[in-house]
Protein backbone atom coordinates (compact mmCIF):
# COMPACT_ATOMS: atom_id res chain seq x y z
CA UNK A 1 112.38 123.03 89.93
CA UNK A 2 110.83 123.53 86.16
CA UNK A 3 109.37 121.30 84.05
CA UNK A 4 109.58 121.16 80.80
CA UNK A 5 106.47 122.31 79.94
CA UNK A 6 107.69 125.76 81.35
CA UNK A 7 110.49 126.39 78.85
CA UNK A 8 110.63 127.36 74.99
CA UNK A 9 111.70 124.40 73.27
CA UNK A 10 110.94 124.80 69.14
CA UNK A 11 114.72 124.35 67.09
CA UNK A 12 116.69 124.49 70.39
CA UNK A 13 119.23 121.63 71.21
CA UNK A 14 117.59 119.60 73.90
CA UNK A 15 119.34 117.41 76.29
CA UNK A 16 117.39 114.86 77.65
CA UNK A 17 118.63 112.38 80.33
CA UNK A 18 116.47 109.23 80.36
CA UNK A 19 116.92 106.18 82.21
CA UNK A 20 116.77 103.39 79.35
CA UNK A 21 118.67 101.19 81.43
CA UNK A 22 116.75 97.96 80.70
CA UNK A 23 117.61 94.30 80.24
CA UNK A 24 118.44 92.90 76.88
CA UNK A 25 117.94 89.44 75.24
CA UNK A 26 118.99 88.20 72.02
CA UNK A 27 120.52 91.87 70.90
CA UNK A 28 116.87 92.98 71.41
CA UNK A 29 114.85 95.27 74.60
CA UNK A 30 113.24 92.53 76.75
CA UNK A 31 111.41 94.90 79.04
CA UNK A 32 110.36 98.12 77.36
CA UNK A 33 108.72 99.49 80.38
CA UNK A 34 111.58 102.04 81.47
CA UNK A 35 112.07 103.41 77.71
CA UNK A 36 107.81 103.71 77.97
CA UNK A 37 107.66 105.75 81.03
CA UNK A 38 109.84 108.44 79.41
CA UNK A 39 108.17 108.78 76.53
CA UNK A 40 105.69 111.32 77.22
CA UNK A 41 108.62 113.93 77.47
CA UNK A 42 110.35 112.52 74.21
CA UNK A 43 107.22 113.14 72.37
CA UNK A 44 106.06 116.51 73.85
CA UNK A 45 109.44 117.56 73.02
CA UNK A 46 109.68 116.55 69.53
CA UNK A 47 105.99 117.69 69.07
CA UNK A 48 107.23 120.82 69.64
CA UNK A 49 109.93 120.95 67.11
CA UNK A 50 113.01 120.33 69.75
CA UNK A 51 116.14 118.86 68.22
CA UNK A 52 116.43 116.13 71.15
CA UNK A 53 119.52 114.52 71.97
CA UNK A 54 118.98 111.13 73.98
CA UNK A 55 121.19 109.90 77.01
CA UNK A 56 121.06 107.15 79.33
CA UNK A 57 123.72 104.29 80.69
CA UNK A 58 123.29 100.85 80.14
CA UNK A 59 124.30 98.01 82.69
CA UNK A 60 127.85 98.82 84.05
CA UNK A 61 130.79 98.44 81.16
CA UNK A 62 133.28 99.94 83.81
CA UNK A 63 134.09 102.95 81.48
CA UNK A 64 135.11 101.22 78.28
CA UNK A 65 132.96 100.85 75.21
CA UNK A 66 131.47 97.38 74.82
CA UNK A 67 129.48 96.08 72.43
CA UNK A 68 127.18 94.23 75.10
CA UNK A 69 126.62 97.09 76.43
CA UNK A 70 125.87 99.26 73.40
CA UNK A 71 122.61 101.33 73.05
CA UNK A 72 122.14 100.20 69.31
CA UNK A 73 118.67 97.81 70.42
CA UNK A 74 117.20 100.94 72.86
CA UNK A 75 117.48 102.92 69.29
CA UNK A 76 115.97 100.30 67.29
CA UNK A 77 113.11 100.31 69.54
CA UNK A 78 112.56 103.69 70.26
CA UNK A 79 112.56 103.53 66.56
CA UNK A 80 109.38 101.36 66.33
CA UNK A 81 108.02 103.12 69.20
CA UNK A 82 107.96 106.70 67.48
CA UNK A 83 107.38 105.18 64.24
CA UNK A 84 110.41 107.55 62.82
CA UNK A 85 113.87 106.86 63.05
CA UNK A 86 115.94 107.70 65.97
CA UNK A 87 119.51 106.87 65.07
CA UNK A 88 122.52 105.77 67.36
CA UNK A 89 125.54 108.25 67.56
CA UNK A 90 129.20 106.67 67.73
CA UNK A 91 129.60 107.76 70.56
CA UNK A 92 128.80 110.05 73.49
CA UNK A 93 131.27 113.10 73.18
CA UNK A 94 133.48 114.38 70.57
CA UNK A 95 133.83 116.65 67.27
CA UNK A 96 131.68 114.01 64.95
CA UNK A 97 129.20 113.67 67.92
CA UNK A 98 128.67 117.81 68.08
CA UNK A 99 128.28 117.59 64.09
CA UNK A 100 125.41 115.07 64.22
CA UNK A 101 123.95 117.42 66.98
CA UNK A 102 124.78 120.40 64.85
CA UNK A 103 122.85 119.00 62.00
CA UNK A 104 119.86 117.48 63.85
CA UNK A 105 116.13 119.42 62.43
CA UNK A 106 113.54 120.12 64.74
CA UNK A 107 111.01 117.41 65.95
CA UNK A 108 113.89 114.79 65.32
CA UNK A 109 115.90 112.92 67.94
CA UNK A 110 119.29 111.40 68.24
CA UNK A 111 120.46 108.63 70.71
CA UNK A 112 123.98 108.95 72.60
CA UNK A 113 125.91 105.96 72.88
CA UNK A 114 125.85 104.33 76.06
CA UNK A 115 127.26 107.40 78.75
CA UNK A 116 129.14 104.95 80.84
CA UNK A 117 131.57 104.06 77.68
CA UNK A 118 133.64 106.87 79.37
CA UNK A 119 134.59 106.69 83.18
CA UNK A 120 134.09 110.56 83.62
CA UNK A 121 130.45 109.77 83.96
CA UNK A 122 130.56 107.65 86.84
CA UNK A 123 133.78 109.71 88.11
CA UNK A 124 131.47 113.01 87.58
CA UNK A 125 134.70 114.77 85.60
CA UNK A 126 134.24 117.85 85.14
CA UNK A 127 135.57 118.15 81.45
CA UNK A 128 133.29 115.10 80.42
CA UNK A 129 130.19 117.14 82.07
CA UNK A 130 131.58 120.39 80.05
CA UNK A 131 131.61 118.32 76.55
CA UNK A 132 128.33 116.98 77.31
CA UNK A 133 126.91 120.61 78.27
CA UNK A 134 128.35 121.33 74.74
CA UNK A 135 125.89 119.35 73.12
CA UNK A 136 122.78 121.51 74.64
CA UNK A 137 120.94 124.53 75.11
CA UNK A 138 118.17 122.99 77.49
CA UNK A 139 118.72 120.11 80.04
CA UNK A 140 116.15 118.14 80.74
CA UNK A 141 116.34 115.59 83.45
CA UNK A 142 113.80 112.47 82.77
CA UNK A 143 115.63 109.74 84.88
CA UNK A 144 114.64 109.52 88.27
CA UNK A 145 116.05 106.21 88.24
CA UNK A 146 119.77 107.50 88.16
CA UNK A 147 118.81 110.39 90.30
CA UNK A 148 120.63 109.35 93.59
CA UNK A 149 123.89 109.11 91.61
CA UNK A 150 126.21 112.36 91.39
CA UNK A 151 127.40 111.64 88.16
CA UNK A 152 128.27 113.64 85.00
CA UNK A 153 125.35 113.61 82.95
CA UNK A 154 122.95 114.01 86.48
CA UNK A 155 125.10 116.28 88.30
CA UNK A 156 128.04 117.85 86.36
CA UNK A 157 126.58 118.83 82.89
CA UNK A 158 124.03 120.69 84.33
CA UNK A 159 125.49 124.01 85.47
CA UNK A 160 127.06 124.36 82.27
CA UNK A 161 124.18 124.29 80.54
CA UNK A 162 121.55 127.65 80.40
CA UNK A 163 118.14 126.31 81.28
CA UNK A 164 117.09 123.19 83.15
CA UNK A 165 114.19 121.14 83.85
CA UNK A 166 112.33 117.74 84.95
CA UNK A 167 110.55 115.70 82.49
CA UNK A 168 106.91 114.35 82.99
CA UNK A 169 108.20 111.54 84.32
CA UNK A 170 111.03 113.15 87.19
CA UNK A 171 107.86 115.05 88.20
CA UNK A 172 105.80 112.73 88.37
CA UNK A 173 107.94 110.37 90.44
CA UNK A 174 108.46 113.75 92.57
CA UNK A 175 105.16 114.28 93.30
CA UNK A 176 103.78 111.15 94.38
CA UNK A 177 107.22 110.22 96.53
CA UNK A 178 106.58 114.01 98.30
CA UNK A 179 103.47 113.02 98.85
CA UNK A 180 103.82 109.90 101.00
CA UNK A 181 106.70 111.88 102.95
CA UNK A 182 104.55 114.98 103.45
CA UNK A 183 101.09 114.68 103.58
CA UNK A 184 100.11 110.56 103.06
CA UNK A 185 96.62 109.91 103.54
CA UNK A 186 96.14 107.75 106.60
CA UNK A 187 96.14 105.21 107.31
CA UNK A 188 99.51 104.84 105.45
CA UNK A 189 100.58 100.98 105.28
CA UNK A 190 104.22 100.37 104.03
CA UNK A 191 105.35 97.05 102.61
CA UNK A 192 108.70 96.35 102.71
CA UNK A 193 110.34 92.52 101.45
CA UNK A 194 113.58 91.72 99.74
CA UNK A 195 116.62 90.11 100.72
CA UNK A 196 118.50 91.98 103.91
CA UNK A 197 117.66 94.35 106.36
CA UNK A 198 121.01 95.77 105.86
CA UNK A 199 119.33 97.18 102.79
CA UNK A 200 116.56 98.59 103.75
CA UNK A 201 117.48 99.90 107.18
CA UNK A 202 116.97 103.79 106.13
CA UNK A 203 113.59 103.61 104.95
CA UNK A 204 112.78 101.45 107.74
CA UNK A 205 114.06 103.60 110.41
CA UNK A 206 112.15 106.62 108.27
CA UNK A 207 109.03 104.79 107.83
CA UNK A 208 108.39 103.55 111.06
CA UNK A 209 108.06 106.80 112.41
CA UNK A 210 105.78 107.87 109.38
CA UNK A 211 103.10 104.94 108.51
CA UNK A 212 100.46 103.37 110.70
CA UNK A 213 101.37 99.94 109.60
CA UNK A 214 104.58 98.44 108.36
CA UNK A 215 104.29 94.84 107.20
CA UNK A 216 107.50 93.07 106.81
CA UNK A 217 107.90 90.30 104.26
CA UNK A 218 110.56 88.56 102.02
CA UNK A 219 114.02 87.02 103.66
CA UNK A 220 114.34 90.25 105.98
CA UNK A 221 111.27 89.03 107.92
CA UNK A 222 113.60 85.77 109.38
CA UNK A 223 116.05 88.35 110.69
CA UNK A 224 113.06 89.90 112.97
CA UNK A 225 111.45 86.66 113.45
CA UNK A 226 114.56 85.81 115.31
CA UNK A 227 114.95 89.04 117.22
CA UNK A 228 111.96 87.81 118.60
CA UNK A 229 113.44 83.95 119.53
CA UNK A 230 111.20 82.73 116.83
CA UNK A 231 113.01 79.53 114.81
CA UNK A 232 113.50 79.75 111.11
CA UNK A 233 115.38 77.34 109.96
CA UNK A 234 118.08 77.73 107.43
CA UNK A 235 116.53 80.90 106.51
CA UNK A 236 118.94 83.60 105.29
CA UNK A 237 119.06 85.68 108.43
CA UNK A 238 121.70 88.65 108.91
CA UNK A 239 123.03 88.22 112.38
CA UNK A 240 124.45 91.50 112.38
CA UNK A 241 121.04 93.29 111.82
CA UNK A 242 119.20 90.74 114.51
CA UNK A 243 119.99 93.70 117.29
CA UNK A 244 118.91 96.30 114.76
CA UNK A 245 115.77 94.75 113.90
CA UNK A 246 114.93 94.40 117.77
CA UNK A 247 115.37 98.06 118.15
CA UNK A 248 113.26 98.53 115.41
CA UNK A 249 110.37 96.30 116.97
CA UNK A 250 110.83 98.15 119.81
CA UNK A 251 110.69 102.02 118.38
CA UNK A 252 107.51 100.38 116.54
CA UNK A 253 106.22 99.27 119.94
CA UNK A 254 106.71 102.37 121.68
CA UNK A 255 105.48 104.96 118.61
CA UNK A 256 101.82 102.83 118.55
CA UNK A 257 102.78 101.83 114.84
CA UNK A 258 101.37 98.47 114.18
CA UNK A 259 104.20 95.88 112.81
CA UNK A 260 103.05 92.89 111.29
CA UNK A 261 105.57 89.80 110.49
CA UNK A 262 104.82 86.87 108.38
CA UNK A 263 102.33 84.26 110.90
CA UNK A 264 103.05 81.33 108.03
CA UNK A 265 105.37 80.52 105.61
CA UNK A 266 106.05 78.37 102.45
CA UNK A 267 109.01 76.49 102.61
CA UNK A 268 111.31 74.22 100.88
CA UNK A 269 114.80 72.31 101.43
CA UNK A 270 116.11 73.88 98.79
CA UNK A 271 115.86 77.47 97.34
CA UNK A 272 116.10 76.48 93.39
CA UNK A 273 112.58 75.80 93.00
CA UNK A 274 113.73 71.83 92.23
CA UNK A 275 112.20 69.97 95.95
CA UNK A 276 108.47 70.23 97.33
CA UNK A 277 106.96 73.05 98.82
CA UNK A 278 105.26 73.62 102.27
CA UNK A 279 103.67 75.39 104.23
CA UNK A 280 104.34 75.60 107.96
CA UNK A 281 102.90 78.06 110.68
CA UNK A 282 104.98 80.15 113.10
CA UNK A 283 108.25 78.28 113.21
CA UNK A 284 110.22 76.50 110.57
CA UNK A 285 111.85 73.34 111.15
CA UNK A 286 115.74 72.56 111.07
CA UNK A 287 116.96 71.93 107.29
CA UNK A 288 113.74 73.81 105.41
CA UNK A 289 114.59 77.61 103.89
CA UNK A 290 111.47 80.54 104.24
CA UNK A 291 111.21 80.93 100.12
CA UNK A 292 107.73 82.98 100.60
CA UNK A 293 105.02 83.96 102.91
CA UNK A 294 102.01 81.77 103.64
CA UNK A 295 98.33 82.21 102.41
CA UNK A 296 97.42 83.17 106.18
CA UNK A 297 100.19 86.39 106.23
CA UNK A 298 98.76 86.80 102.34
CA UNK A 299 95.23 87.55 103.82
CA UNK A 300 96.44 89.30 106.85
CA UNK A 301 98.63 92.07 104.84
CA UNK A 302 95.70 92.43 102.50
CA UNK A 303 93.18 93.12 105.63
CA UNK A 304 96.06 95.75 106.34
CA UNK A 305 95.89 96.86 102.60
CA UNK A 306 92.16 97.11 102.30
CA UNK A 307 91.86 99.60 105.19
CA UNK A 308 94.35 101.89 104.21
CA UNK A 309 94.62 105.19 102.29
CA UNK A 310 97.95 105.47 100.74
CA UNK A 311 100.35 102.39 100.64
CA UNK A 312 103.71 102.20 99.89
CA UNK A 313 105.10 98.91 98.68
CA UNK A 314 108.73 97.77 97.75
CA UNK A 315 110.64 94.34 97.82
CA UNK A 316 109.18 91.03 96.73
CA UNK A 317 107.59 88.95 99.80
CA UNK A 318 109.44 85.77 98.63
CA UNK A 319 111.92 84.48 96.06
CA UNK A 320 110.13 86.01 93.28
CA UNK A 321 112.64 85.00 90.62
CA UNK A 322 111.70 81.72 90.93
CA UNK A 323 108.01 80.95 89.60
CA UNK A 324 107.10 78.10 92.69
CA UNK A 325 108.29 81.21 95.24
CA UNK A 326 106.36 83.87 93.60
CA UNK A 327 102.92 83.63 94.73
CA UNK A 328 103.29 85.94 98.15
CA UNK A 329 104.69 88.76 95.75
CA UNK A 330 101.45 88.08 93.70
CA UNK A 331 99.07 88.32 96.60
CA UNK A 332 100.45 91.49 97.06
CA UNK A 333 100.20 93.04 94.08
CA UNK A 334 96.72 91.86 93.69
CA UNK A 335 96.54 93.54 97.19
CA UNK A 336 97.39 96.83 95.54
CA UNK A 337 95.48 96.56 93.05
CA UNK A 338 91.68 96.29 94.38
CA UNK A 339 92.31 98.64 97.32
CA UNK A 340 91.08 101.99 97.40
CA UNK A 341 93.96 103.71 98.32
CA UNK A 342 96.92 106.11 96.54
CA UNK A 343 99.16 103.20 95.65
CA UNK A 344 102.74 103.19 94.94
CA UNK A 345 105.08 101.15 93.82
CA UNK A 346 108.83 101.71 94.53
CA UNK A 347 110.67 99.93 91.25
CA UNK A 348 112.39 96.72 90.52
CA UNK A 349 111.07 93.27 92.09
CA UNK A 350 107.52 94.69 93.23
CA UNK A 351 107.30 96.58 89.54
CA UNK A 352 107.89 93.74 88.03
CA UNK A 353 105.01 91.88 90.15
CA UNK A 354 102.39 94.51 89.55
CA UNK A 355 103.56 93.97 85.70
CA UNK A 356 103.48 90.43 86.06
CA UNK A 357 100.07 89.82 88.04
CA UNK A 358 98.82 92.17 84.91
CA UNK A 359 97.41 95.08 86.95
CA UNK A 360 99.92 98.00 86.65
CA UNK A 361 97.24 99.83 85.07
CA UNK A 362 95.25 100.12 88.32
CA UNK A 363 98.33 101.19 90.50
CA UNK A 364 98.57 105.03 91.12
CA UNK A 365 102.34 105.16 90.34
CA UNK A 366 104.91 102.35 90.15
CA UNK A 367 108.33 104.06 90.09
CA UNK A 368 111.21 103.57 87.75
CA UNK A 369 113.74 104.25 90.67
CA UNK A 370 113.81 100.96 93.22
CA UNK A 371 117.09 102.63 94.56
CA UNK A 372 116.53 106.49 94.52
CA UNK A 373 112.98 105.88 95.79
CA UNK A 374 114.00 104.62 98.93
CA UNK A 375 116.49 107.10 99.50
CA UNK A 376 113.69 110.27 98.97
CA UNK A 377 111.93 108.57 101.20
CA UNK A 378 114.81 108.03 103.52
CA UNK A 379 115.11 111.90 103.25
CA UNK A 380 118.48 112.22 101.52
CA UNK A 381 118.60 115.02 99.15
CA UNK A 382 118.83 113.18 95.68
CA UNK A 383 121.94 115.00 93.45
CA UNK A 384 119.97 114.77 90.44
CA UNK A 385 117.25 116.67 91.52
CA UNK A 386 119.12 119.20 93.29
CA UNK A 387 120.99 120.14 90.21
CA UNK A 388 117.27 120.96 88.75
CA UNK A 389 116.64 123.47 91.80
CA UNK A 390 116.87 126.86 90.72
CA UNK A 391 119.50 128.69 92.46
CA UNK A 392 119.85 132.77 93.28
């Protein structure tokens, strides 16, 4: 796989596929972090006279153009960003698309309208990946985020186009994922949270074979705690994974990989942040929900954290959404943060933690993919990056 430091880039057409999926507010970026990531690449490429043409999807419009779903406030801001103006094409595809291309000068950029305006992206049509491979000389894949998804602009585009490559970021994401699947220093400590096992069942069964330690927090926890006849309440438990997560226990047991579960919990009868919180040891009573974990499993997963080399972290270790709930996932980030170890973060709740306890800056790599992080490190072969491979 290139990068895009390897190929000639002054006056060409450069097509760059960025992941400026991000949430909006008012008409206006409210998290700028994902558009941030990317650009390193945007401004190595114009810096070196590229005529860059700008992809990404935004939220899922089901294939029809939307105005809540337009990329007019990603341009605006990548605007201010780049302190020169990056303007917003009509659309995607077409004649009056390939004449804005057509007339773009080096070290200037334009924006495509939102990709999934058109249901050949999603679809991965082949004619929709042919007019997009019309609009380039050079791809350049930047969005690690979409990476897992087959789609046109990921997937189909690319063979039509001459030369390909990853951007800073794709590489970057690649490197530090390959890493913890290859040669992690030890001892490796994963921490896996969020919401159902069901989820997170691939990277489990991959990482328990991997790490030294896996510490299990957030709502999946209840569904072990009960594999192991431990009471939890009303808390969310899948009943369907309670056999799975025994098994897992089990294979954990029998490899000599230490798995920790949460010893204490904060809890509350109601999971809207609106009655008291608790805190109760071991088991939790009839009528009260799990909404975090307790300062005791805070201190024992950072004991875990402090000892390691490389850690692995992804899914909040409560209801992190709501502020009363969020003080495990703090802990943890915290965690992160003053250890010595190669830390990464794999995207979405535990990013926004890191972000939120205000030490990003002193995590090795927090990646943009939540998703297509955890299936690298499942092992699946990722579309988007084997389009990038160069073939005979």
């Amino acid at each position: 796989m290139k990068t895009i430091e390897e190929i000639s880039l002054p006056g060409r057409r450069v097509f760059l596929r960025a992941d400026f999926n991000v949430p909006l507010s008012g008409g206006e970026v409210a998290d700028t972090w994902r558009i941030e990531a990317t650009l390193p690449t945007v401004r190595y490429a114009l810096e070196r006279g590229a005529r860059l043409v700008l992809a990404s999807h935004l939220g899922r419009p089901k294939g029809r153009r939307s105005d809540e779903f337009s990329l007019a406030p990603v341009a605006r801001c990548l605007s201010g960003m780049l302190a020169t103006e990056v303007p917003l094409a009509p659309d995607c595809v077409g004649e009056e698309v390939e004449r804005l291309v057509e007339a773009l000068e080096p070290g200037r950029a334009l924006l495509l309208e939102n990709l999934r305006f058109h249901p050949g992206e999603e679809a991965n049509d082949e004619s929709f990946g042919r007019a997009l491979a019309r609009l380039a000389e050079i791809y350049v894949n930047d969005a690690f985020g979409a990476a897992h998804r087959a789609h046109a602009s990921t997937v189909g585009m690319v063979r039509f186009v001459a030369e390909k490559a990853a951007g800073f970021l794709l590489a970057r994401e690649c490197h530090y994922l390959g890493k913890i699947l290859a040669e992690p220093e030890r001892p490796f400590v994963a921490l896996l949270g969020g919401a159902k096992v069901s989820d997170k069942i691939g990277v489990l069964e991959a990482l328990v074979d991997k790490v030294d330690v896996l510490l299990v927090g957030g709502a999946m926890a209840y569904t072990f705690l009960v594999a192991q006849g431990v009471p939890v309440g009303d808390s969310r438990v899948e009943e369907d994974r309670v056999e799975t997560a025994g098994g897992l226990l089990e294979r954990a047991r029998k490899k000599g990989t230490k798995l920790l579960l949460p010893v204490d919990h904060r809890v509350s009868a109601s999971t809207k942040g609106d009655k008291p919180v608790q805190t109760v040891t071991q088991s939790i009573p009839e009528g009260m929900v799990g909404v975090d974990i307790g300062p005791r499993t805070e201190e024992l997963f950072r004991e875990e954290i402090e000892k390691a080399r490389t850690v692995f972290w992804n899914g909040p270790m409560g209801i992190f959404e709501v502020e009363r709930f969020g003080a495990g996932t703090v802990a943890m980030a915290r965690a992160l943060a003053e250890c010595s170890a190669v830390t990464v973060v794999g995207g979405g709740d535990s990013a926004a933690a890191v972000r939120k306890a205000g030490v990003a800056d002193k995590i090795t790599h927090i990646s943009t993919g939540g998703g297509a992080a955890l299936e690298f490190l499942e092992g699946k072969p990722l579309p988007g990056l084997l389009a990038l491979e160069d073939t005979p």
